[in-house]
PDB file of N, CA and C in Angstrom:
ATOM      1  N   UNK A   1     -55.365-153.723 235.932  1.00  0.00           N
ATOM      2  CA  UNK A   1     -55.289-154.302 237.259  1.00  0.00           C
ATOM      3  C   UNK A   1     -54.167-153.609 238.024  1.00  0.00           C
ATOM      4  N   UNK A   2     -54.656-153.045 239.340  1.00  0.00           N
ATOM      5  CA  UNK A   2     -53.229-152.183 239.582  1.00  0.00           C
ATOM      6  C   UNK A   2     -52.630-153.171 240.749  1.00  0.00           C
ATOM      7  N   UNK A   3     -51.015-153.262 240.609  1.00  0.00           N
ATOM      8  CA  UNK A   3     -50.133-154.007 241.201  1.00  0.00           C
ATOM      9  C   UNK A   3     -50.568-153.827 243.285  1.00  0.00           C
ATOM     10  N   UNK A   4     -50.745-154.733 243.513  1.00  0.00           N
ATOM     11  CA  UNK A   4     -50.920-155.018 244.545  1.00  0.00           C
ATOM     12  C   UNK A   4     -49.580-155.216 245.154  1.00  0.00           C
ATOM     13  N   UNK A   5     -49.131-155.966 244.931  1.00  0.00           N
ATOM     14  CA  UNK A   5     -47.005-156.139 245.887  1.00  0.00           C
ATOM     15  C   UNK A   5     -46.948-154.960 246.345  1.00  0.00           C
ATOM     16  N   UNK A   6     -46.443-154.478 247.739  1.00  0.00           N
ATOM     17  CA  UNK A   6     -46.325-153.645 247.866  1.00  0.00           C
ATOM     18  C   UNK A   6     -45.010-153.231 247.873  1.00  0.00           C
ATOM     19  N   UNK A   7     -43.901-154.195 247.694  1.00  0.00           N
ATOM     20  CA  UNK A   7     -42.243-153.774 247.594  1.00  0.00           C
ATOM     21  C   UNK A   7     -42.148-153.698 245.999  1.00  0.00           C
ATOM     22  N   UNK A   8     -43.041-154.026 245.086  1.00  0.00           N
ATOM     23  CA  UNK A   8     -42.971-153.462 243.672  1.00  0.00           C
ATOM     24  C   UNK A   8     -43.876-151.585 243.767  1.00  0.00           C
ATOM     25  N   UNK A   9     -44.637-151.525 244.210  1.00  0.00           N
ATOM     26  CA  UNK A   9     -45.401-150.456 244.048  1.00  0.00           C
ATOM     27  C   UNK A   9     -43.808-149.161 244.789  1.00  0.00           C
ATOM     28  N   UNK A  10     -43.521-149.540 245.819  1.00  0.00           N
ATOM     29  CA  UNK A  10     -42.647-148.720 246.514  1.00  0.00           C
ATOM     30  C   UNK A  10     -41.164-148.414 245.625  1.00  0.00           C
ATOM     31  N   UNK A  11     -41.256-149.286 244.907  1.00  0.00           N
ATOM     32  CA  UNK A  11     -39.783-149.464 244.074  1.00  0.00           C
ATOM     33  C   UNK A  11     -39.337-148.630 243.050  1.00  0.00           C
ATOM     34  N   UNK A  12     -38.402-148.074 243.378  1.00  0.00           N
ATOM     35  CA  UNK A  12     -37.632-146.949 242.226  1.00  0.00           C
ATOM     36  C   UNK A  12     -37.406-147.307 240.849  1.00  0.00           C
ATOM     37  N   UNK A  13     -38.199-148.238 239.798  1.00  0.00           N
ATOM     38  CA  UNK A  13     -37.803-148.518 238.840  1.00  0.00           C
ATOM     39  C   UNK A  13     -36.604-147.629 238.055  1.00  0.00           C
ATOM     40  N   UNK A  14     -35.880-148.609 237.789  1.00  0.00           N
ATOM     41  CA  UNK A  14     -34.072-148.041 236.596  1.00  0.00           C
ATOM     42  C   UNK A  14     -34.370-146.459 237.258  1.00  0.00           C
ATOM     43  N   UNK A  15     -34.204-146.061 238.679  1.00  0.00           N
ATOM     44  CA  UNK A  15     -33.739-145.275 239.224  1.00  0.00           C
ATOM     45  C   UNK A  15     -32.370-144.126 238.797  1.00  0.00           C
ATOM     46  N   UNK A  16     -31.551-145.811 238.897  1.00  0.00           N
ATOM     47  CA  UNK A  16     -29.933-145.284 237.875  1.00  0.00           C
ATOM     48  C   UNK A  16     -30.356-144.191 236.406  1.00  0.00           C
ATOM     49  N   UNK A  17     -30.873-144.878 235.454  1.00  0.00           N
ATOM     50  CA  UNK A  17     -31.202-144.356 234.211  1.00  0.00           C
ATOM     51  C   UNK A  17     -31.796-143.174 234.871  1.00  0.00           C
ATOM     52  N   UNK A  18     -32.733-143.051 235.308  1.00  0.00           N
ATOM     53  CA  UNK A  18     -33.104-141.534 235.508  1.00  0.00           C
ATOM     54  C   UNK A  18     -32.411-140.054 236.195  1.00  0.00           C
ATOM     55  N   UNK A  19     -31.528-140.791 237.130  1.00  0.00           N
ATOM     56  CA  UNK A  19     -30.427-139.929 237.289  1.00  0.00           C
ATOM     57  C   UNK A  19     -29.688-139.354 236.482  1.00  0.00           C
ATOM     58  N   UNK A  20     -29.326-140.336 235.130  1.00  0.00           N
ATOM     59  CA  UNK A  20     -28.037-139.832 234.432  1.00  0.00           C
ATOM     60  C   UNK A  20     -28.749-139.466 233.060  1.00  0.00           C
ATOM     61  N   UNK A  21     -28.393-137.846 232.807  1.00  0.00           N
ATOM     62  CA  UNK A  21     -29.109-137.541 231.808  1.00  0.00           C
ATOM     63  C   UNK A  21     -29.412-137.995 230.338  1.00  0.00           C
ATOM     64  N   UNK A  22     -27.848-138.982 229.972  1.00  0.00           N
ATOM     65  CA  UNK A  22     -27.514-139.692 229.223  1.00  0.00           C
ATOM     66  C   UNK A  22     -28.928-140.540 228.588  1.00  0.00           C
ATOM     67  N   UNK A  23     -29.469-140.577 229.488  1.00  0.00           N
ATOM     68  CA  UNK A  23     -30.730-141.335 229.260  1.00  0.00           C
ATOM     69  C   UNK A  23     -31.739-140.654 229.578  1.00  0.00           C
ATOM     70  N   UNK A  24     -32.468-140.588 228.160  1.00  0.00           N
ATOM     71  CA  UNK A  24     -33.546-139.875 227.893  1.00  0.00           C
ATOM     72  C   UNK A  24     -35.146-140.594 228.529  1.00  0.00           C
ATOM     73  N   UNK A  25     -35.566-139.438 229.582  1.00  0.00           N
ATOM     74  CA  UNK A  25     -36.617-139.892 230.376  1.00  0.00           C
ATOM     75  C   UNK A  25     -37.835-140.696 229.577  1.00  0.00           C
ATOM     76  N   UNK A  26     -38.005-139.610 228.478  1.00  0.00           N
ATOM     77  CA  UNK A  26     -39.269-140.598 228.060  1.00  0.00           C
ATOM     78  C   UNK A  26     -38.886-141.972 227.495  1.00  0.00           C
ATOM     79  N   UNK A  27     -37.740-142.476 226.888  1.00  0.00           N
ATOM     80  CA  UNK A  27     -37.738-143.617 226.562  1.00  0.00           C
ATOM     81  C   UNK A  27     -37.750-144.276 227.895  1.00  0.00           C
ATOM     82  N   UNK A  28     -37.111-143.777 228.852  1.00  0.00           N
ATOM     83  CA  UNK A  28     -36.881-144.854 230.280  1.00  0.00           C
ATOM     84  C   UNK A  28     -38.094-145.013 230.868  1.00  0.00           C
ATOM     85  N   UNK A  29     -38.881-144.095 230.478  1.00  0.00           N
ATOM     86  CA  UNK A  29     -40.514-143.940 230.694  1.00  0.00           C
ATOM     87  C   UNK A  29     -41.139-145.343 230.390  1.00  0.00           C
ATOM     88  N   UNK A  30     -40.615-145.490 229.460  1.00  0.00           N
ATOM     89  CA  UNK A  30     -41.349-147.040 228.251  1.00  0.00           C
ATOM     90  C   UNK A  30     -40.641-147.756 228.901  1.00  0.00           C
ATOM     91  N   UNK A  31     -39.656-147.794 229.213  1.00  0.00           N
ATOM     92  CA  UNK A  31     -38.686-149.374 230.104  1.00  0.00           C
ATOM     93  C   UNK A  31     -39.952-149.135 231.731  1.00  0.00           C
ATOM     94  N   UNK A  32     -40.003-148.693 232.438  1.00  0.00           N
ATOM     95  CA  UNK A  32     -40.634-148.488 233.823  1.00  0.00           C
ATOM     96  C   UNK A  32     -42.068-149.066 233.346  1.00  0.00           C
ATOM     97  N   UNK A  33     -42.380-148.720 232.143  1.00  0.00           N
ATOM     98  CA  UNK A  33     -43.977-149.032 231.901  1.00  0.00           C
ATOM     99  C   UNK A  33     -43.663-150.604 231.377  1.00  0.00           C
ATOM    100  N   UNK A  34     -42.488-151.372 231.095  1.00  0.00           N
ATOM    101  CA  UNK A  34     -42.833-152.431 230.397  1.00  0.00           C
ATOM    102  C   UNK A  34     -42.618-153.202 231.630  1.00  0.00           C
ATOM    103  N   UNK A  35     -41.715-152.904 232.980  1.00  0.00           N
ATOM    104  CA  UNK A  35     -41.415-153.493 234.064  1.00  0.00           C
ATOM    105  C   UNK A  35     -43.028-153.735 235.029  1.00  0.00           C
ATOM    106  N   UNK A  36     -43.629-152.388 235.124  1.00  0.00           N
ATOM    107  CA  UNK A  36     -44.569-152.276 235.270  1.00  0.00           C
ATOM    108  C   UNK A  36     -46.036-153.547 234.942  1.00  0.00           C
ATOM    109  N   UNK A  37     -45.943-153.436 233.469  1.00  0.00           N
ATOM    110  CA  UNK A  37     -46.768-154.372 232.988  1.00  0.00           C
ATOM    111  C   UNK A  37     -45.980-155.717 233.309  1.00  0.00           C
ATOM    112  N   UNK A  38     -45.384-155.837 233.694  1.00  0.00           N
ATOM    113  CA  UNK A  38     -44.825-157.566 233.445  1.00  0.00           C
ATOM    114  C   UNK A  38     -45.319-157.652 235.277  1.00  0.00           C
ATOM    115  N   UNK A  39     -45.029-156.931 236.178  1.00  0.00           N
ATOM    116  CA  UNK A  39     -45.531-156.997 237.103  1.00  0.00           C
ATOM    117  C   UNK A  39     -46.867-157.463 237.424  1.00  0.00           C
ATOM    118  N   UNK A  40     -47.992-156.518 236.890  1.00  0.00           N
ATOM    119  CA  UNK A  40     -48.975-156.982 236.264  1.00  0.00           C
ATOM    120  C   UNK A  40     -49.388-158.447 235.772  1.00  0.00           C
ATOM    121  N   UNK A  41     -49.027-158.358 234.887  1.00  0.00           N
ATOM    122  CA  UNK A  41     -49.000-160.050 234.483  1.00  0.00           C
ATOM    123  C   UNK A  41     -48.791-161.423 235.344  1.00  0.00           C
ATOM    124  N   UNK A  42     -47.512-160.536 236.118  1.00  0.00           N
ATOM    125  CA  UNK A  42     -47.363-162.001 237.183  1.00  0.00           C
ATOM    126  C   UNK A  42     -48.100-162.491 237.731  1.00  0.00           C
ATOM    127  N   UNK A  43     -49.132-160.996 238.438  1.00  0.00           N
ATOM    128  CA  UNK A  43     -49.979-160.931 239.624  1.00  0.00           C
ATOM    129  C   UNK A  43     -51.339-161.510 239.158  1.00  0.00           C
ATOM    130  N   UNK A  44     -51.529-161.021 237.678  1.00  0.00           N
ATOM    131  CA  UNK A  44     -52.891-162.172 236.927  1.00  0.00           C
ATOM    132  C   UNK A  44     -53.083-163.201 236.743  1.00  0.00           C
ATOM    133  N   UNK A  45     -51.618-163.732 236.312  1.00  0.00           N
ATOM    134  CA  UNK A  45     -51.178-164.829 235.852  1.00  0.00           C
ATOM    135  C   UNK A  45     -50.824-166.107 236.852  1.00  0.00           C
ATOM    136  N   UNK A  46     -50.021-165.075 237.865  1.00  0.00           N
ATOM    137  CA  UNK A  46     -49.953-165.930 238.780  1.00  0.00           C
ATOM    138  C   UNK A  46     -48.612-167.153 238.526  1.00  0.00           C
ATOM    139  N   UNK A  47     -47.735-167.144 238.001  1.00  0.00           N
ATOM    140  CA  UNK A  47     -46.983-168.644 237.501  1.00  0.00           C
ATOM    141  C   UNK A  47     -46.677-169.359 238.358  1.00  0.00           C
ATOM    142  N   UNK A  48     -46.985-170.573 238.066  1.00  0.00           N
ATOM    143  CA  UNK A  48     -46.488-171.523 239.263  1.00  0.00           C
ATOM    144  C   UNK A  48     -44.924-172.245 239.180  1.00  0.00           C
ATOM    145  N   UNK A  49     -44.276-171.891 237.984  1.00  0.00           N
ATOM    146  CA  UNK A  49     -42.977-172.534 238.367  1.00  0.00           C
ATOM    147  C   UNK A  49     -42.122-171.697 237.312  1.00  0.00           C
ATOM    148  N   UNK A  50     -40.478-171.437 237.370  1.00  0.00           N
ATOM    149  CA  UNK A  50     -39.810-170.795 236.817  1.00  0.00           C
ATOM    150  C   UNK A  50     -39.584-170.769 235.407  1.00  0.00           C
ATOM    151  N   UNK A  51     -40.440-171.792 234.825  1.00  0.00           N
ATOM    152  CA  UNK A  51     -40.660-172.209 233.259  1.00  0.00           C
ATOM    153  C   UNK A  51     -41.706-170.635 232.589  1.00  0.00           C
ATOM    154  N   UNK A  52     -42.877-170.895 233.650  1.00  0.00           N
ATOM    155  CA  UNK A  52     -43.942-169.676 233.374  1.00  0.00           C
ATOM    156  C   UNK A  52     -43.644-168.378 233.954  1.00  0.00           C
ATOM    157  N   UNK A  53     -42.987-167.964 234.677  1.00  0.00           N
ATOM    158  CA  UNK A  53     -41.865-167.102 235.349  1.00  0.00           C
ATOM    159  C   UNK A  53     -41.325-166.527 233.587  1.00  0.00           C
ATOM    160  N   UNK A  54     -40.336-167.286 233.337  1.00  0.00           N
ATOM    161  CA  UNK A  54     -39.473-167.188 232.267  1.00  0.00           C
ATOM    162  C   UNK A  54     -39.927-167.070 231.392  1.00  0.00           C
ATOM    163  N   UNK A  55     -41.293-167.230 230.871  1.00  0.00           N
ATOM    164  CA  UNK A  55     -42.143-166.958 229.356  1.00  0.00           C
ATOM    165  C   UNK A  55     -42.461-165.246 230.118  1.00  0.00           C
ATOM    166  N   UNK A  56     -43.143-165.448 230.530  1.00  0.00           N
ATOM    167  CA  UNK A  56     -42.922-163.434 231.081  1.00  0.00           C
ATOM    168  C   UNK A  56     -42.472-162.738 231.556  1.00  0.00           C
ATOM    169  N   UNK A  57     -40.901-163.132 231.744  1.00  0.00           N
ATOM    170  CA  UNK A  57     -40.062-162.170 231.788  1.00  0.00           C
ATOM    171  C   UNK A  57     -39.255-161.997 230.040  1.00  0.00           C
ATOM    172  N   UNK A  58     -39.491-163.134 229.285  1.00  0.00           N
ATOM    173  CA  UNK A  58     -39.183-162.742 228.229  1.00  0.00           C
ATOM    174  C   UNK A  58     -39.640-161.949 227.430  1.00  0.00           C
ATOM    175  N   UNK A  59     -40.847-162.539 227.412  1.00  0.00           N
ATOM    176  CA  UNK A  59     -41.687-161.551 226.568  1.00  0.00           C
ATOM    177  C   UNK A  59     -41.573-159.895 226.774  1.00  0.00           C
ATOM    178  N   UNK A  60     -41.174-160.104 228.558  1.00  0.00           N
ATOM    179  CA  UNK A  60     -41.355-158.357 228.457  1.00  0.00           C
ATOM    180  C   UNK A  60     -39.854-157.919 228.587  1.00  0.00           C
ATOM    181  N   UNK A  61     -38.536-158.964 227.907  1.00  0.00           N
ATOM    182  CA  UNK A  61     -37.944-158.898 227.555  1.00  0.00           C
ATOM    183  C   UNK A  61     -37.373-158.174 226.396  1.00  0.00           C
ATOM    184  N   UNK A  62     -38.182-158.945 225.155  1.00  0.00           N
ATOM    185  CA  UNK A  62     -38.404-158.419 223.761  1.00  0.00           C
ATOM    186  C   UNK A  62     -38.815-157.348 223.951  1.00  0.00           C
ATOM    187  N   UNK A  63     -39.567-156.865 224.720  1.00  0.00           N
ATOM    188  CA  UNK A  63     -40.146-155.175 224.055  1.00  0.00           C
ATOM    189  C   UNK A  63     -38.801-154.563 225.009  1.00  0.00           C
ATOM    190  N   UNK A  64     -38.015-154.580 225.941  1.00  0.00           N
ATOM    191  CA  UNK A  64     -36.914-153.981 225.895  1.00  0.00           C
ATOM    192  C   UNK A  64     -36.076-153.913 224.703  1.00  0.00           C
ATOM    193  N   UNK A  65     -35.793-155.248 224.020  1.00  0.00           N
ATOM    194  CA  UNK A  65     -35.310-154.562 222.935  1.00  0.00           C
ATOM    195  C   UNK A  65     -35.551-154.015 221.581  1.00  0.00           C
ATOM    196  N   UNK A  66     -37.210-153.984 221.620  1.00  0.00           N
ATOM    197  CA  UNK A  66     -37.566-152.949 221.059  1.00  0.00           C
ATOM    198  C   UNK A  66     -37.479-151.618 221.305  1.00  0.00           C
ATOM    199  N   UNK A  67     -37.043-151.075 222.748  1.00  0.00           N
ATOM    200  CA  UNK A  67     -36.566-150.230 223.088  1.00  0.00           C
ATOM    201  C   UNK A  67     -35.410-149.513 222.310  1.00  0.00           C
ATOM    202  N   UNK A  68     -34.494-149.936 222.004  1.00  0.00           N
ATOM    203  CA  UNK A  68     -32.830-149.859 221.354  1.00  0.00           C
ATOM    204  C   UNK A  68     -33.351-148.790 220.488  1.00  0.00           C
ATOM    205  N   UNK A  69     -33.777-148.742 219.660  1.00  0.00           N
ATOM    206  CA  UNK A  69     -34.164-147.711 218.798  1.00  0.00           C
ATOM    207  C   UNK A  69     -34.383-146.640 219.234  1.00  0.00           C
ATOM    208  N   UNK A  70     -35.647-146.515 220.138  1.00  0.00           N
ATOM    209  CA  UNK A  70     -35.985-145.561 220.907  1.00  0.00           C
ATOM    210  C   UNK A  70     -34.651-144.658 221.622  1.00  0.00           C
ATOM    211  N   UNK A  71     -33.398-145.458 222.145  1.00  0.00           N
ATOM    212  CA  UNK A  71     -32.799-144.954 223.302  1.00  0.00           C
ATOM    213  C   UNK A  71     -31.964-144.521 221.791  1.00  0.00           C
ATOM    214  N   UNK A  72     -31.740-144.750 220.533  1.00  0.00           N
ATOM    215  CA  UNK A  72     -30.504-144.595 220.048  1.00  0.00           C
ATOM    216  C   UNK A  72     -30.859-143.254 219.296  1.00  0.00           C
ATOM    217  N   UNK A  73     -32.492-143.334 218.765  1.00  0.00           N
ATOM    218  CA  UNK A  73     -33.083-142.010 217.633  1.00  0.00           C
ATOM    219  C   UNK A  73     -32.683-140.787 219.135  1.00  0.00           C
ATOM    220  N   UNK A  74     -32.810-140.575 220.051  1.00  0.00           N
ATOM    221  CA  UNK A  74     -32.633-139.878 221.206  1.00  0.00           C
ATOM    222  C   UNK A  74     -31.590-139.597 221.743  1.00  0.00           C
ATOM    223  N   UNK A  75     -30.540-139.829 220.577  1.00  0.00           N
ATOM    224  CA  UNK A  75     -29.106-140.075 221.277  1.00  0.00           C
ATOM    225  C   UNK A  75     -28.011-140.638 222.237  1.00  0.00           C
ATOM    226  N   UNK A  76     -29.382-141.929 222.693  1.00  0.00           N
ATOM    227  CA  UNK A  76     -28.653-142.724 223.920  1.00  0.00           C
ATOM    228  C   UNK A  76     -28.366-144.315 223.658  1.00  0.00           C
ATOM    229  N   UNK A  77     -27.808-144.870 223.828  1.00  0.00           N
ATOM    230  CA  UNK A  77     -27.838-146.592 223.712  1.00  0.00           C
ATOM    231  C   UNK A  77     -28.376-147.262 224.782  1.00  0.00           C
ATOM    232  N   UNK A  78     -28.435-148.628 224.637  1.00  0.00           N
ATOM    233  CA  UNK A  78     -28.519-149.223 225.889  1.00  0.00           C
ATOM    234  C   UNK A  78     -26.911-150.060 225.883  1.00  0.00           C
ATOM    235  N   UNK A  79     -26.125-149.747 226.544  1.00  0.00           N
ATOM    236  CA  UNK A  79     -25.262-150.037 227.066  1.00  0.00           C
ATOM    237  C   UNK A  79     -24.581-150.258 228.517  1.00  0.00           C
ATOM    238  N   UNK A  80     -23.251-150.932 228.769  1.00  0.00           N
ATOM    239  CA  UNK A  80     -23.416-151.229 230.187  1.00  0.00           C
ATOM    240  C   UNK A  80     -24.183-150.910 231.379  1.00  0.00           C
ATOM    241  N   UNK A  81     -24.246-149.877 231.871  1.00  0.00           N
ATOM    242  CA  UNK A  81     -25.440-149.638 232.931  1.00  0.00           C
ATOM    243  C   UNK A  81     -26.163-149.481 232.672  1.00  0.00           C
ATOM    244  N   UNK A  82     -26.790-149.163 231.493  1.00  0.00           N
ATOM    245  CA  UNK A  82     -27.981-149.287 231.366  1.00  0.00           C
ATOM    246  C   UNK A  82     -28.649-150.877 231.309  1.00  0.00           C
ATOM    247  N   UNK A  83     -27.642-151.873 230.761  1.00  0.00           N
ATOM    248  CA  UNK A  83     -27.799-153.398 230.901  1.00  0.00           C
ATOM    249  C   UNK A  83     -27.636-153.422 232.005  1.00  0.00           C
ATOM    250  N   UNK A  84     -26.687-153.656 233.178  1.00  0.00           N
ATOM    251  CA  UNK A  84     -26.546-154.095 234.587  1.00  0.00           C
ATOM    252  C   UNK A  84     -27.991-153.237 235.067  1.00  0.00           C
ATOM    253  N   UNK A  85     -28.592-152.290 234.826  1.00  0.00           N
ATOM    254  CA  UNK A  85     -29.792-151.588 235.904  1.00  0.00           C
ATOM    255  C   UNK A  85     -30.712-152.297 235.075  1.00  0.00           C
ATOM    256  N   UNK A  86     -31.286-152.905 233.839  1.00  0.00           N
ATOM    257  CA  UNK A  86     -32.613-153.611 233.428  1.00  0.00           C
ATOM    258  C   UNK A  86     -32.229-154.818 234.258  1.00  0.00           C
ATOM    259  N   UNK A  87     -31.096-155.388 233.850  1.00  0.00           N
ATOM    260  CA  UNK A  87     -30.949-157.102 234.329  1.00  0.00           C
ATOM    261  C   UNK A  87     -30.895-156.979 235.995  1.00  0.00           C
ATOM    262  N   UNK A  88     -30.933-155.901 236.898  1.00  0.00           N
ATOM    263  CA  UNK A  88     -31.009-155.740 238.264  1.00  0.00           C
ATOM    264  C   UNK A  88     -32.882-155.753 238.584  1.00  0.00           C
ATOM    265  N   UNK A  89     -33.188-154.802 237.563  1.00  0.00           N
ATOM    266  CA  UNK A  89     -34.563-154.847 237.342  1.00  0.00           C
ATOM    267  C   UNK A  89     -35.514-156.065 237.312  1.00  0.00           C
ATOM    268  N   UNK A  90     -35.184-156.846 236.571  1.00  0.00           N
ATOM    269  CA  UNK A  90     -35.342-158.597 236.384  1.00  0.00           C
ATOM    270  C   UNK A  90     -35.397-158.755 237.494  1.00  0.00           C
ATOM    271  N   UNK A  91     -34.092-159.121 237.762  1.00  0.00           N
ATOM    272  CA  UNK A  91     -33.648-160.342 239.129  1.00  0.00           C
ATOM    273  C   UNK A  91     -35.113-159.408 240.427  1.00  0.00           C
ATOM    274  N   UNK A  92     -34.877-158.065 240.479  1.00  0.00           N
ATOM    275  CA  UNK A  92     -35.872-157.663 241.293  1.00  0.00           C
ATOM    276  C   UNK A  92     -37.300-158.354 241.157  1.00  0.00           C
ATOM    277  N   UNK A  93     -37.324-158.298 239.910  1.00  0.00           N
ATOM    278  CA  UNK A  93     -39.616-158.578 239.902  1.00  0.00           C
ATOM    279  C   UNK A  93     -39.341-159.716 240.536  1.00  0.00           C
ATOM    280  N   UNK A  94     -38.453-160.183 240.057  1.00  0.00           N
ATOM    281  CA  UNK A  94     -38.531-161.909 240.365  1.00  0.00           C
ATOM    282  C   UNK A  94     -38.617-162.587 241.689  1.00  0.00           C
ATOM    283  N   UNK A  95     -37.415-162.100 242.634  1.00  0.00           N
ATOM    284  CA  UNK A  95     -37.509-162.256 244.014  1.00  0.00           C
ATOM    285  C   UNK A  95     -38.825-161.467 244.733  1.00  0.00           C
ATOM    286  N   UNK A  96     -39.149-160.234 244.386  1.00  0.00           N
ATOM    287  CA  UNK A  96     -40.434-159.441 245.009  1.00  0.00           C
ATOM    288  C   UNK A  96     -42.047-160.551 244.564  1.00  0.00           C
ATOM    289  N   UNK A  97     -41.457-161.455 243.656  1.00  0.00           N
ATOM    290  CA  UNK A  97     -42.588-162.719 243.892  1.00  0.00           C
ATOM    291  C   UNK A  97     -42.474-163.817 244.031  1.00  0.00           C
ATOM    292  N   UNK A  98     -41.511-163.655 245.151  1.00  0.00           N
ATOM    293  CA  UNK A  98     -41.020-165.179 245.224  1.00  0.00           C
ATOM    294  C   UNK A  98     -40.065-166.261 244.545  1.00  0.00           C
ATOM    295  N   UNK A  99     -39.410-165.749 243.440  1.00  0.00           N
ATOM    296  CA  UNK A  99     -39.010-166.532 242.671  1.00  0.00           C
ATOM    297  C   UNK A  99     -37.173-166.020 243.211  1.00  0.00           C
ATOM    298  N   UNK A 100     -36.908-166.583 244.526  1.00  0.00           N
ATOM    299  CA  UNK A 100     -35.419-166.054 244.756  1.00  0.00           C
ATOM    300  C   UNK A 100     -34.973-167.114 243.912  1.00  0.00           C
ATOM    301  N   UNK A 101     -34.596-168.308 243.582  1.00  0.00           N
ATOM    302  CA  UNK A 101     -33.919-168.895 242.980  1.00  0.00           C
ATOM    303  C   UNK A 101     -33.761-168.789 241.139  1.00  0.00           C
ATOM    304  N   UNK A 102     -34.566-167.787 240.552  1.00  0.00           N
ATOM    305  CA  UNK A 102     -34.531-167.437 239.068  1.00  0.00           C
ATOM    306  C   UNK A 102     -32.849-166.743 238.600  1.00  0.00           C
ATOM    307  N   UNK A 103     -32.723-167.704 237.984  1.00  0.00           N
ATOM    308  CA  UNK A 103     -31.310-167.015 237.336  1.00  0.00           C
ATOM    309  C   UNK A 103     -31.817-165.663 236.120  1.00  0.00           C
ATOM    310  N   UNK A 104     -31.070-164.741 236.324  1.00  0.00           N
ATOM    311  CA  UNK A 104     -30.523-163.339 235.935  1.00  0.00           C
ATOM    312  C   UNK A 104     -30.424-163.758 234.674  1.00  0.00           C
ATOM    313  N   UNK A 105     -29.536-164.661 234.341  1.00  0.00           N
ATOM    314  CA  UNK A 105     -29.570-164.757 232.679  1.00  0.00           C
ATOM    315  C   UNK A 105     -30.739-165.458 231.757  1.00  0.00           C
ATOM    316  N   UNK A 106     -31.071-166.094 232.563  1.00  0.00           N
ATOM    317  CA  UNK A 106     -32.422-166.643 232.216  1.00  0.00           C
ATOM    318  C   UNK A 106     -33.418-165.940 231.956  1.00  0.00           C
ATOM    319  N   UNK A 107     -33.734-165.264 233.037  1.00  0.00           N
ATOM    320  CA  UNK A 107     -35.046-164.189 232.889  1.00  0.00           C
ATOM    321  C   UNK A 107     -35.068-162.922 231.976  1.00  0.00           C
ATOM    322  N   UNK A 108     -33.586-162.792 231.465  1.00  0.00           N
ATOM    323  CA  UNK A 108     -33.497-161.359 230.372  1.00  0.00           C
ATOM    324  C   UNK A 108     -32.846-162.299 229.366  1.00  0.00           C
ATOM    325  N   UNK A 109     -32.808-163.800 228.962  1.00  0.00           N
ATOM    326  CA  UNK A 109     -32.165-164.703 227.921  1.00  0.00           C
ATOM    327  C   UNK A 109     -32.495-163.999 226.882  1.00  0.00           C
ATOM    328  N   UNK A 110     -33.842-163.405 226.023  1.00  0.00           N
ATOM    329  CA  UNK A 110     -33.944-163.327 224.857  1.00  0.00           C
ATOM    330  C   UNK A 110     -33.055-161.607 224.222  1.00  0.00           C
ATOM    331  N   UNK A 111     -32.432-161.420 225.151  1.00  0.00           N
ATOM    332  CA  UNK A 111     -32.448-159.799 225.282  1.00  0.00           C
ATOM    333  C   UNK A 111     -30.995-159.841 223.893  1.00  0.00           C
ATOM    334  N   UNK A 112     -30.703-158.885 223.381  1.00  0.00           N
ATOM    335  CA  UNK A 112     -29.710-158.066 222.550  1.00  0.00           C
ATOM    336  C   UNK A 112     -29.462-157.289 222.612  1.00  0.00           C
ATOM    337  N   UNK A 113     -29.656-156.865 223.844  1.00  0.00           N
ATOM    338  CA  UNK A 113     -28.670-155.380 224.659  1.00  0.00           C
ATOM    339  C   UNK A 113     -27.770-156.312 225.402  1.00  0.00           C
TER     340      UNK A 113
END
């Protein structure tokens, strides 16, 4: 299903990360594709309140930190900016559907980066 929003379609996903070489494109590749799909999801799914909001931003939470591996076999971590640009990432899907009042820690809660 391709994302209809048009301030998600226009949007520089972890922009930051791709600038700094430190971070290896194709793993940031897999972070843009998991932001991507959760986008997706919203737009199928549709949630009607920040409870169902928060089950899919987690979920596409967890496969960020299934990421960690990826960024570390590649020589990179996920560390501070790379945390402040996913958890900016969040708070973004969230308001681009309405959900301005979703707390930041909430929506990346399950995370271990």
């Amino acid at each position: 299903m391709p994302i209809s929003n048009e301030r998600v379609t226009a949007h520089p996903f972890l922009s930051a990360l791709y600038r700094d070489d430190y971070y290896p494109d194709h793993v940031v590749d897999r972070g843009r594709a998991v932001l991507l799909a959760l986008c997706e999801r919203i737009e199928a799914e549709r949630p009607a309140d920040l409870a169902a909001l928060y089950a899919l931003t987690h979920a596409a939470t967890e496969e960020f930190n299934d990421l960690e591996a990826e960024f570390e076999a590649a020589g990179s971590e996920i560390e501070t900016v790379a945390r402040d640009e996913m958890g900016g990432e969040f708070r973004f899907v969230a308001r681009a559907y309405g959900f301005d009042d979703a707390d930041v820690e909430e929506l990346i809660a399950p995370r271990d980066w």
